[in-house]
N, C-alpha and C. Protein backbone atom coordinates (compact mmCIF):
# COMPACT_ATOMS: atom_id res chain seq x y z
N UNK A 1 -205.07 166.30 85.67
CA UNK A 1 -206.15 165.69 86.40
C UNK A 1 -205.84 164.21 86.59
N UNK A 2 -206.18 163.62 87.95
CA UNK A 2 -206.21 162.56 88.15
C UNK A 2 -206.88 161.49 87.19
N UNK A 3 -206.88 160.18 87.66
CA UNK A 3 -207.91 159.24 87.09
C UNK A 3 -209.03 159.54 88.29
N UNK A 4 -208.53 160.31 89.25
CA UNK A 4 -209.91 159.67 90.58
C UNK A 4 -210.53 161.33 90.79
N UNK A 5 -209.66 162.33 90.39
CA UNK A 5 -210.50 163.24 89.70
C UNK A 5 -211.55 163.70 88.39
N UNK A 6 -211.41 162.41 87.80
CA UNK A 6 -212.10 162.74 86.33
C UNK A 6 -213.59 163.09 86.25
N UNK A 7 -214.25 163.04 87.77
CA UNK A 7 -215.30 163.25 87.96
C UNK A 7 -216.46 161.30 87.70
N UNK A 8 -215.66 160.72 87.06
CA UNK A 8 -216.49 159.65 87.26
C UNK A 8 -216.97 158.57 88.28
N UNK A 9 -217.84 158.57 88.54
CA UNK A 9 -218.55 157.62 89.61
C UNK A 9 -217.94 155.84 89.47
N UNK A 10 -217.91 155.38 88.09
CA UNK A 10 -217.56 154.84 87.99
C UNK A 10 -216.11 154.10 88.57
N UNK A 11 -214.98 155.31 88.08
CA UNK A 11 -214.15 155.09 88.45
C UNK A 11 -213.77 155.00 89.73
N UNK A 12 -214.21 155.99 90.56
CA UNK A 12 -214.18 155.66 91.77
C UNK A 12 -214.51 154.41 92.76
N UNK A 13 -216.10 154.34 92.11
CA UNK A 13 -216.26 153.02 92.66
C UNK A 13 -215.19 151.32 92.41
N UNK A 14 -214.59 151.32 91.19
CA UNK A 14 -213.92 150.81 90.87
C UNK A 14 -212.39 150.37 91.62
N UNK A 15 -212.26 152.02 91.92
CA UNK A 15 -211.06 151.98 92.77
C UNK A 15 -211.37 151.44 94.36
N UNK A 16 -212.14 151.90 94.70
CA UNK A 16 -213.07 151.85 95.97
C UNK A 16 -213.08 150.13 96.05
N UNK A 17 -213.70 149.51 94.82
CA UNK A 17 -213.83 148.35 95.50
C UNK A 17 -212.63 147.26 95.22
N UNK A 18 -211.69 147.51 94.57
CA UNK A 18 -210.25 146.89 95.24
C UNK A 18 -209.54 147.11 95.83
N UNK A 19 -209.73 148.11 96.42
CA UNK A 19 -209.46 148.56 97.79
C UNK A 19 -210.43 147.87 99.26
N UNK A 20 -211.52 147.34 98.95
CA UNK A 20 -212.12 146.83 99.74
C UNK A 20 -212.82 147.43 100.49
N UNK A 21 -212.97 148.66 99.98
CA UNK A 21 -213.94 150.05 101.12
C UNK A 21 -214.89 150.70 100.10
N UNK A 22 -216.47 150.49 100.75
CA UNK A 22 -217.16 150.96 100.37
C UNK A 22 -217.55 152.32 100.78
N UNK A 23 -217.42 153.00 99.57
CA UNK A 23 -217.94 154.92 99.68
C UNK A 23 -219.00 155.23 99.94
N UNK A 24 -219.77 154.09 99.69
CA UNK A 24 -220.91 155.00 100.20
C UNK A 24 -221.36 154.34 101.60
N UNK A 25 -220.86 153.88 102.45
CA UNK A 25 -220.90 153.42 103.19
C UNK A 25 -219.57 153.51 104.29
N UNK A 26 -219.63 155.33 104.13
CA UNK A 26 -218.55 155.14 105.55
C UNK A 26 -218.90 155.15 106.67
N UNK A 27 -217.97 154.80 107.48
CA UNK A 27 -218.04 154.28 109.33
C UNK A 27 -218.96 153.00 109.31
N UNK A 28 -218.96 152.43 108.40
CA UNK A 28 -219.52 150.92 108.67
C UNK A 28 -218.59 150.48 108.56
N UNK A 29 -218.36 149.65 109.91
CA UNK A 29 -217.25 148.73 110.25
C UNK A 29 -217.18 146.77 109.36
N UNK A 30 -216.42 146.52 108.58
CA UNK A 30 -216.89 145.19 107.74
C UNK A 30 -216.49 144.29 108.55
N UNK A 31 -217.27 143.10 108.59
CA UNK A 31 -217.99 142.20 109.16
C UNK A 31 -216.30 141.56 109.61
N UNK A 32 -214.88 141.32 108.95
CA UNK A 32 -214.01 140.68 108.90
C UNK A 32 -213.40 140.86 109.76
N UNK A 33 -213.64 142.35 109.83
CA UNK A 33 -212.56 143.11 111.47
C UNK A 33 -213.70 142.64 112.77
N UNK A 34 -214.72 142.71 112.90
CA UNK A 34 -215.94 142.24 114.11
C UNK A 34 -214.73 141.11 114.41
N UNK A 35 -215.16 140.21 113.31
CA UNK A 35 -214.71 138.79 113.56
C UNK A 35 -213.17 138.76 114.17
N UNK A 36 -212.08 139.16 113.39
CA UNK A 36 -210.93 139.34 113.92
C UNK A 36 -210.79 139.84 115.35
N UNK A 37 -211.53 140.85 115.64
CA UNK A 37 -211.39 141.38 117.11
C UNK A 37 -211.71 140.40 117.92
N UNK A 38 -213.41 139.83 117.52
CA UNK A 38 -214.03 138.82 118.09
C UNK A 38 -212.89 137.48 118.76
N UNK A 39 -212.02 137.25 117.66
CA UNK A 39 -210.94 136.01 117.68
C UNK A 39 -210.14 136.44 118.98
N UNK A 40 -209.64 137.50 118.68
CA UNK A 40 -208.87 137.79 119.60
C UNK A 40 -208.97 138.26 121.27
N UNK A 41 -209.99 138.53 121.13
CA UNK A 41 -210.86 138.54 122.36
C UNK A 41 -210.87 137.32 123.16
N UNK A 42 -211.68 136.86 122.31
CA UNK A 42 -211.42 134.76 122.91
C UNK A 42 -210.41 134.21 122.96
N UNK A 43 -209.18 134.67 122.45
CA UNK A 43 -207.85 134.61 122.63
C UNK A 43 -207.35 134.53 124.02
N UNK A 44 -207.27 136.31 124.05
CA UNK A 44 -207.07 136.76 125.18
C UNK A 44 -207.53 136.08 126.95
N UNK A 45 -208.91 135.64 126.43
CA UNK A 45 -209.82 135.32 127.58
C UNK A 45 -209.14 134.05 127.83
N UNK A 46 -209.22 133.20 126.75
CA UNK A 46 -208.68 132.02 127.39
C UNK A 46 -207.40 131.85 127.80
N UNK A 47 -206.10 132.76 127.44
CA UNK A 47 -205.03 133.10 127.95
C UNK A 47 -205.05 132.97 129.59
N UNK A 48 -206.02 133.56 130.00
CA UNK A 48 -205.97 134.37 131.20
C UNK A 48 -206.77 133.12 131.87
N UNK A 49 -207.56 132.30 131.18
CA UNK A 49 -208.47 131.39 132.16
C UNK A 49 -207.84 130.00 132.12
N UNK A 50 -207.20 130.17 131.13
CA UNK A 50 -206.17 128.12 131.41
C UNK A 50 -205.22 128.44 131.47
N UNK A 51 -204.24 128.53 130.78
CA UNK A 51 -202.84 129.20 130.85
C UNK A 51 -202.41 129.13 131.74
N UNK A 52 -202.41 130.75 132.35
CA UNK A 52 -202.05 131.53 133.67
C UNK A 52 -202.23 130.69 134.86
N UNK A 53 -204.01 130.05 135.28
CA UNK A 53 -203.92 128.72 136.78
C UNK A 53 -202.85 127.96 136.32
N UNK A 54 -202.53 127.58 135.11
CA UNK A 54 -201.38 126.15 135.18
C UNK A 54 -200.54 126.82 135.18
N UNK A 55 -199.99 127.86 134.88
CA UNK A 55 -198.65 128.04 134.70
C UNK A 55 -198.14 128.05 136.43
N UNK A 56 -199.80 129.45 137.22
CA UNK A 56 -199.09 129.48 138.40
C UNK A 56 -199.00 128.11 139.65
N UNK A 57 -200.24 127.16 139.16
CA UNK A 57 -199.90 125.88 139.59
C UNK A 57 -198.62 125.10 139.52
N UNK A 58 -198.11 125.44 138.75
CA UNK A 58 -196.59 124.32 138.46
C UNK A 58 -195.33 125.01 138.40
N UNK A 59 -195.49 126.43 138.99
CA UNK A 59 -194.78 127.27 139.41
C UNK A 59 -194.43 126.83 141.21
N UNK A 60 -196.24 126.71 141.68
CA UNK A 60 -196.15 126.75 143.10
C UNK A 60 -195.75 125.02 143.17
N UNK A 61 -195.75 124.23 142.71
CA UNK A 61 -195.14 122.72 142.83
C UNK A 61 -193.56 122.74 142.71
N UNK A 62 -193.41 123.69 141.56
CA UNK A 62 -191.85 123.51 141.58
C UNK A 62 -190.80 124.27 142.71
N UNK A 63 -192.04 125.22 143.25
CA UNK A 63 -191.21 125.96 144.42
C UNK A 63 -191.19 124.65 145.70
N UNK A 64 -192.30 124.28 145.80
CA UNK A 64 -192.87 123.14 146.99
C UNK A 64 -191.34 121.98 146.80
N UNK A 65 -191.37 121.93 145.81
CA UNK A 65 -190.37 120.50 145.46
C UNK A 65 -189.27 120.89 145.90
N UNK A 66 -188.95 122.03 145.24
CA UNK A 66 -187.37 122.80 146.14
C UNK A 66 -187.40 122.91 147.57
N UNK A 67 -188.57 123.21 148.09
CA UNK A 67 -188.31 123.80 149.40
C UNK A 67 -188.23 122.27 150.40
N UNK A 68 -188.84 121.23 149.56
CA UNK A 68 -188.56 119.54 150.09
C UNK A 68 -187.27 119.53 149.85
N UNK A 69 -186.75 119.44 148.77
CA UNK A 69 -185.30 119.14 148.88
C UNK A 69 -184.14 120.22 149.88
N UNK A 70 -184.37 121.24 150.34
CA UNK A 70 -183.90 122.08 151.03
C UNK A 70 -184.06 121.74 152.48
N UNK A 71 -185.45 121.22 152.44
CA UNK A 71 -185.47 120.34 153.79
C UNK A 71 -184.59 119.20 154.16
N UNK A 72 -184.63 118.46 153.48
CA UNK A 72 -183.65 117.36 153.67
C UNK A 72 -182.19 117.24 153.76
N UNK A 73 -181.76 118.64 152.50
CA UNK A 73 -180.09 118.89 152.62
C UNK A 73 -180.20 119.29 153.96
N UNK A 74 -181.00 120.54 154.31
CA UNK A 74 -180.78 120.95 155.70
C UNK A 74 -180.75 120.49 156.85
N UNK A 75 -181.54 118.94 156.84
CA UNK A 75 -181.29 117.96 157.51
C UNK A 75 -180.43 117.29 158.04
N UNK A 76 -180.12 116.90 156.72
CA UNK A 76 -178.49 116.06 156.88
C UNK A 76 -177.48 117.01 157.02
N UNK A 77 -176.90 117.67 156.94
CA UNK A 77 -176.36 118.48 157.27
C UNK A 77 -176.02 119.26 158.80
N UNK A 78 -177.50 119.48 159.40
CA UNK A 78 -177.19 119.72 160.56
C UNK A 78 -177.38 118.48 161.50
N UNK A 79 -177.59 117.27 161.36
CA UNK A 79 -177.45 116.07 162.49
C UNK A 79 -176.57 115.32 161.98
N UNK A 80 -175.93 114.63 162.92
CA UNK A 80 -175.25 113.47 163.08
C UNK A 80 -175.81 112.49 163.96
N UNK A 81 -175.31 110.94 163.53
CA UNK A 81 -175.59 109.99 164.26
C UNK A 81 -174.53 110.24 164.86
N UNK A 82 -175.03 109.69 166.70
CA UNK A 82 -174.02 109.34 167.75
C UNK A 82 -174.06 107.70 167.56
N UNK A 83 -172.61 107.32 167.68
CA UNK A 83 -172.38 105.72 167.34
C UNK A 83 -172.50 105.52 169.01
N UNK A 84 -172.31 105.89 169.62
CA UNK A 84 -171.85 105.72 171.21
C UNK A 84 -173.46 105.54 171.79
N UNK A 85 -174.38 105.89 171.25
CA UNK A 85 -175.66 105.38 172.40
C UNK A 85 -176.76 104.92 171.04
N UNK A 86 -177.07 103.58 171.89
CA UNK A 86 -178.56 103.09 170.43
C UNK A 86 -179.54 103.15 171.67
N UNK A 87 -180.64 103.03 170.61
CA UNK A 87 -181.88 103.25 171.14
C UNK A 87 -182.52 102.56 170.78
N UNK A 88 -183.82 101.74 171.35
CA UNK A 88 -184.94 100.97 170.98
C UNK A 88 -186.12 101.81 170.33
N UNK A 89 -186.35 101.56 168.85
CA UNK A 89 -187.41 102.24 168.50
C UNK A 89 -188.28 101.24 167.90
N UNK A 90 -189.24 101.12 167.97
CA UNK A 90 -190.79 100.47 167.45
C UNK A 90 -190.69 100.89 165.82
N UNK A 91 -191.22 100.01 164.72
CA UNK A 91 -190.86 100.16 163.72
C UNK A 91 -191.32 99.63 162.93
N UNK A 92 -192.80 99.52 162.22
CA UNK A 92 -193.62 98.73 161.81
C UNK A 92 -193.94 97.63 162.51
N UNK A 93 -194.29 97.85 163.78
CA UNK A 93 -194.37 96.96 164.68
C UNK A 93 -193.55 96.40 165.24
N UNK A 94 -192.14 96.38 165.17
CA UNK A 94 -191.25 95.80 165.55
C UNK A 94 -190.26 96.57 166.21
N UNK A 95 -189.43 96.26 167.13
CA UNK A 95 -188.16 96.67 167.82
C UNK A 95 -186.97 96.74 167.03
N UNK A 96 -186.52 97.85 167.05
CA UNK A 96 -185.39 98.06 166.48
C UNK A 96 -184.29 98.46 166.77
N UNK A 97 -182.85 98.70 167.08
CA UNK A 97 -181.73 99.09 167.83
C UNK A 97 -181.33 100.32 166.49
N UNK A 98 -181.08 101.61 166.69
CA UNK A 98 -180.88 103.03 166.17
C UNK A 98 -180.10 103.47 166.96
N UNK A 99 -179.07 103.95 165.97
CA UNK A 99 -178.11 105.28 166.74
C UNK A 99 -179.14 106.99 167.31
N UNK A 100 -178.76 107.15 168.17
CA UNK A 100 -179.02 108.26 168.50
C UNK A 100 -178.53 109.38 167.30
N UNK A 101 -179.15 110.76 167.40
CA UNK A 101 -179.19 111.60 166.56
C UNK A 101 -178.69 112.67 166.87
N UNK A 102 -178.09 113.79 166.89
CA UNK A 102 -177.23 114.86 167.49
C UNK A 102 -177.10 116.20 166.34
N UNK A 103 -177.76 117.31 167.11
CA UNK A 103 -177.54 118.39 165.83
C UNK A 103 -175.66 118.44 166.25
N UNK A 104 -174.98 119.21 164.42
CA UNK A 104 -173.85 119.57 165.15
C UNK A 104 -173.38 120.69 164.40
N UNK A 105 -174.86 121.46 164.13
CA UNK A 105 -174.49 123.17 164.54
C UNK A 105 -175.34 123.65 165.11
N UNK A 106 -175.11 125.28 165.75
CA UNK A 106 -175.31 126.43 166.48
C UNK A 106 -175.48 127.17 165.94
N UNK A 107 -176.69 127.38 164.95
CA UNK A 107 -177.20 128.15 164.42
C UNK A 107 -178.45 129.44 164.83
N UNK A 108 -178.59 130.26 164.63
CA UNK A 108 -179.48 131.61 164.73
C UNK A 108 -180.71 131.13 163.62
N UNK A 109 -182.02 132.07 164.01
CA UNK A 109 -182.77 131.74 163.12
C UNK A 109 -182.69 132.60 161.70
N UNK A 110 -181.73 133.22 161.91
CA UNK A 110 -181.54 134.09 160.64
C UNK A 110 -180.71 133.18 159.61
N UNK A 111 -179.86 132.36 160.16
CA UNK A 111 -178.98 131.45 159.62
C UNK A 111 -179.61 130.52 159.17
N UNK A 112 -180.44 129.73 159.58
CA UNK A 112 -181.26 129.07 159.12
C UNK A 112 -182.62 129.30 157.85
N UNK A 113 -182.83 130.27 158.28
CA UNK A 113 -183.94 131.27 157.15
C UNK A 113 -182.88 131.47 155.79
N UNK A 114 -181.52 131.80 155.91
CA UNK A 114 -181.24 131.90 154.83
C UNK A 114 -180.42 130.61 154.03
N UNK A 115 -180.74 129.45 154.53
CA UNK A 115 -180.59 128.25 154.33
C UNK A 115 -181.70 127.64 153.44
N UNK A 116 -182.90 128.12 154.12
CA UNK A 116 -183.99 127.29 153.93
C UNK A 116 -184.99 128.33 153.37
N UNK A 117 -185.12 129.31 153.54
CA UNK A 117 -186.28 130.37 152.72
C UNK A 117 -186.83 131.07 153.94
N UNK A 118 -187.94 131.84 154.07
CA UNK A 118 -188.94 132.67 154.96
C UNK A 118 -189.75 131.17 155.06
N UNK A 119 -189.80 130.99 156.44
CA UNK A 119 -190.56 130.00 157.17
C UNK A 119 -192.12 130.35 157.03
N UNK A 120 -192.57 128.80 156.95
CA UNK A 120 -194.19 129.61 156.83
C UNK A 120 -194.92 129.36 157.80
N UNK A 121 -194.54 129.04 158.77
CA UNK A 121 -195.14 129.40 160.05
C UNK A 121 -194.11 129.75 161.25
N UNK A 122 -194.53 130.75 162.10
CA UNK A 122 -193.28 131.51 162.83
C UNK A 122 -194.52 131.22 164.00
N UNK A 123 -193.56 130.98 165.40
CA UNK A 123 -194.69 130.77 166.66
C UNK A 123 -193.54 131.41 167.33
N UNK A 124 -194.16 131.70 168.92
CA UNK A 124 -193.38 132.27 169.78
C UNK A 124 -193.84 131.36 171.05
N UNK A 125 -193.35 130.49 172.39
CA UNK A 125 -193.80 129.73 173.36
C UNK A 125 -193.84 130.84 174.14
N UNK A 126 -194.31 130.59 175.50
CA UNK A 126 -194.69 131.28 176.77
C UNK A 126 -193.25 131.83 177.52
N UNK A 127 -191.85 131.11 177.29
CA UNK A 127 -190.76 131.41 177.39
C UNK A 127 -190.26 132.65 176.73
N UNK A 128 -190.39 132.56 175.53
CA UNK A 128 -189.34 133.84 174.17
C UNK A 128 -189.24 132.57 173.32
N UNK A 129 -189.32 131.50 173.21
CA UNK A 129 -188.78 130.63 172.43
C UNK A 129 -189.15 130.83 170.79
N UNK A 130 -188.54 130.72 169.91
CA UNK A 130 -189.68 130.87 168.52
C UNK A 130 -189.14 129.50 168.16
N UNK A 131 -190.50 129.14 167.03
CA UNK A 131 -190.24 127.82 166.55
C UNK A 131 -190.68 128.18 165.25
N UNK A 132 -189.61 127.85 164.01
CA UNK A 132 -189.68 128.13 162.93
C UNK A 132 -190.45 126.88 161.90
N UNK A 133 -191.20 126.84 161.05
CA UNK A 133 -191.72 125.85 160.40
C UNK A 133 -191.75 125.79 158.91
N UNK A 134 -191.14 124.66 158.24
CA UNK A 134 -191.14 124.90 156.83
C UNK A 134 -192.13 123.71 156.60
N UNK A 135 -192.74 123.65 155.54
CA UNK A 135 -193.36 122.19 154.82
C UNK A 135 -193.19 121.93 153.34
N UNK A 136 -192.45 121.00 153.12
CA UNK A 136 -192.55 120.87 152.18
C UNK A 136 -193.45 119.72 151.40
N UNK A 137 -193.92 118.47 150.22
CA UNK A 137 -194.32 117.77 150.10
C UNK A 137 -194.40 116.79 150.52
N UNK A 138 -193.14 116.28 150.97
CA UNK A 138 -193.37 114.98 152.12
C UNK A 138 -192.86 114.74 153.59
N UNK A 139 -192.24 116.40 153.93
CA UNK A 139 -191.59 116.16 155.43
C UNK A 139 -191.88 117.84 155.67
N UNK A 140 -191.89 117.96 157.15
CA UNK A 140 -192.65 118.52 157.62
C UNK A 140 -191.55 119.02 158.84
N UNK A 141 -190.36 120.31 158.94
CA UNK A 141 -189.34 120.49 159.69
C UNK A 141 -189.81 121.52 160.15
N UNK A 142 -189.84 121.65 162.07
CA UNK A 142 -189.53 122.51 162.67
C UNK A 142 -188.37 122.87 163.58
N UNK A 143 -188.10 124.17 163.80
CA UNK A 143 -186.66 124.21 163.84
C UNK A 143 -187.00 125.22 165.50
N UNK A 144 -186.75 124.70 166.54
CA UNK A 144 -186.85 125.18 168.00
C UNK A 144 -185.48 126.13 168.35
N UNK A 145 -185.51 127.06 168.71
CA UNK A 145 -184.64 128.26 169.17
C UNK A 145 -185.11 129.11 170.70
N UNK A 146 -183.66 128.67 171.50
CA UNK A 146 -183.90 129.58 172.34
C UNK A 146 -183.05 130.08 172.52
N UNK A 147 -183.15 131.39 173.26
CA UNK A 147 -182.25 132.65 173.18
C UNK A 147 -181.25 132.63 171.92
N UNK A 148 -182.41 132.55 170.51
CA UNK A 148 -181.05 132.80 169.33
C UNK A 148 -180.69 131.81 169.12
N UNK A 149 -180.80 130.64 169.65
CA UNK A 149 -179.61 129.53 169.24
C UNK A 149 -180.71 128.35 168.85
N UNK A 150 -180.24 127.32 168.26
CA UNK A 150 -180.80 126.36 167.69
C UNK A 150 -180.99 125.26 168.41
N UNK A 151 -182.06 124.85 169.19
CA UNK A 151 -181.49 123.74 170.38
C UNK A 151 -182.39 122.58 170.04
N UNK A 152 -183.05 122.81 168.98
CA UNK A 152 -184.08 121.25 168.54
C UNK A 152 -184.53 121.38 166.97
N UNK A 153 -184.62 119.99 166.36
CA UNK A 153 -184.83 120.29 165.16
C UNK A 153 -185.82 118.99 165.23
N UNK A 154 -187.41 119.30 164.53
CA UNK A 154 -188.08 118.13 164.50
C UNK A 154 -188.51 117.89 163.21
N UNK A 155 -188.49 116.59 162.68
CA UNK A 155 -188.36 116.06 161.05
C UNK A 155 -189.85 115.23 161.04
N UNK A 156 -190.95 115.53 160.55
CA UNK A 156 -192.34 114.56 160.30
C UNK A 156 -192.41 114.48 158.84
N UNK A 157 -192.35 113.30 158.98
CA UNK A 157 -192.89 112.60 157.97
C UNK A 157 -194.47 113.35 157.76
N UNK A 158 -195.07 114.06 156.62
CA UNK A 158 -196.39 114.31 156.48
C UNK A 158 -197.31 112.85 156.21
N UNK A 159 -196.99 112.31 155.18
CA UNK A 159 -198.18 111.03 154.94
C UNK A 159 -197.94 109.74 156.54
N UNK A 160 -197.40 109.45 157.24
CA UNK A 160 -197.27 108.84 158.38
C UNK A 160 -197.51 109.69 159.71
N UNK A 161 -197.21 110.76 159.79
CA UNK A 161 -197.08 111.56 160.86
C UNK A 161 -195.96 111.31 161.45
N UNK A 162 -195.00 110.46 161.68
CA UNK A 162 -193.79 109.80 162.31
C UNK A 162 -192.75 110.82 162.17
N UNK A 163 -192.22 110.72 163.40
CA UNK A 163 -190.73 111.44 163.11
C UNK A 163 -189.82 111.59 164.35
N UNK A 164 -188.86 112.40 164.14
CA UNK A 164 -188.09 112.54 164.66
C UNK A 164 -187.46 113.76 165.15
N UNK A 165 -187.11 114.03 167.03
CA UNK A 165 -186.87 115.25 167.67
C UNK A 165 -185.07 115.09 168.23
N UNK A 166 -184.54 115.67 167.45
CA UNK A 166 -183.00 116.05 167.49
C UNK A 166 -182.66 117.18 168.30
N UNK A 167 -181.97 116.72 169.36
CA UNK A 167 -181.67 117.81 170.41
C UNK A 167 -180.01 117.86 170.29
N UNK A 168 -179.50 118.87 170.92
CA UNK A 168 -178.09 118.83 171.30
C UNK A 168 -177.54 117.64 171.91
N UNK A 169 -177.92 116.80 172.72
CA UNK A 169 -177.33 116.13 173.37
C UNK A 169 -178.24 114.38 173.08
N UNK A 170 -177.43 113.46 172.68
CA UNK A 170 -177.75 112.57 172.00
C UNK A 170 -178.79 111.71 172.88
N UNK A 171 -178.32 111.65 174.28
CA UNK A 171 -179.60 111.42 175.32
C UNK A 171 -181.05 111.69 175.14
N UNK A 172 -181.38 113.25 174.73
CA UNK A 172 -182.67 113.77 174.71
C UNK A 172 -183.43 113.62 173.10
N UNK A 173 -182.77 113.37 172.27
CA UNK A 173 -182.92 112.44 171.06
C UNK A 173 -184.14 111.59 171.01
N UNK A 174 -185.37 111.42 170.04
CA UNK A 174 -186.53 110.50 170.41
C UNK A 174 -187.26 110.59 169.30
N UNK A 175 -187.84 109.45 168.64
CA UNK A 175 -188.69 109.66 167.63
C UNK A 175 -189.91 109.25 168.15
N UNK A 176 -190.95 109.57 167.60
CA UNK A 176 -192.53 109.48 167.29
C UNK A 176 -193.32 108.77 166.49
């Protein structure tokens, strides 16, 4: 025979309560587990209510920041200054002498998309023309295509609005 068979009440209860479970009191849930669940509950909740907005906030900044700097490589990259023609541009009020600007590739908009990401705004003109648009935090590039080919690239400044329209041919060149 056991000790927890001996038939005593005693003993049982004994065992029972360093064990931490009361016999005569089963399916009552003790107050410690409420609480523990309770904790974790509020855990959970606030996981999901601060956390998660910041995380996906500074997720969507760090994409924004890339897709600025992608703007700009992609920039430089596809224009050149023409040394051969300057231009008078206005410039905090003032006159200024600037080289003209010249894309100097022939790019597709597929070529470009995989340069720069899925454009977030796609337009089509009254021609077939599409005009592709990226934005990033401080410049603001649209990229003009007709029949397939790349024939204008325009650079805005977002906080000024100012900028600049780069054509094939250093003549048709003009800022804003």
């Amino acid at each position: 025979m056991s000790p927890l068979d001996s038939g005593s009440t005693r003993s049982r209860a004994g065992v029972a309560g360093r064990r931490g479970i009361d016999l005569s009191a089963r399916g009552a849930v003790p107050w410690r587990v409420i609480f523990v669940q309770l904790v974790l509950i509020a855990g959970v909740i606030t996981f999901f209510s601060l956390y998660l907005p910041r995380r996906t906030r500074a997720l969507a900044q760090r994409e924004v920041a890339g897709r600025e700097q992608k703007i700009t490589e992609f920039f430089r990259s596809a224009v050149k200054d023409d040394s051969s023609l300057e231009v008078s541009v206005p410039v905090d009020g003032e006159v200024e002498k600037r080289h003209a600007q010249v894309l100097t590739v022939n790019l597709s908009p597929q070529d470009v998309q995989s340069q720069l990401g899925a454009a977030g705004v796609s337009t089509t003109d009254y021609r077939g023309g599409e005009h592709l648009t990226w934005i990033g935090t401080a410049h603001k590039l649209v990229a003009s295509f007709d029949d397939g080919k790349l024939y204008c690239l325009t650079l805005e400044d977002r906080a000024t609005g100012h900028g600049v329209m780069v054509y094939q041919t250093p003549e048709a060149w003009h800022p804003y």
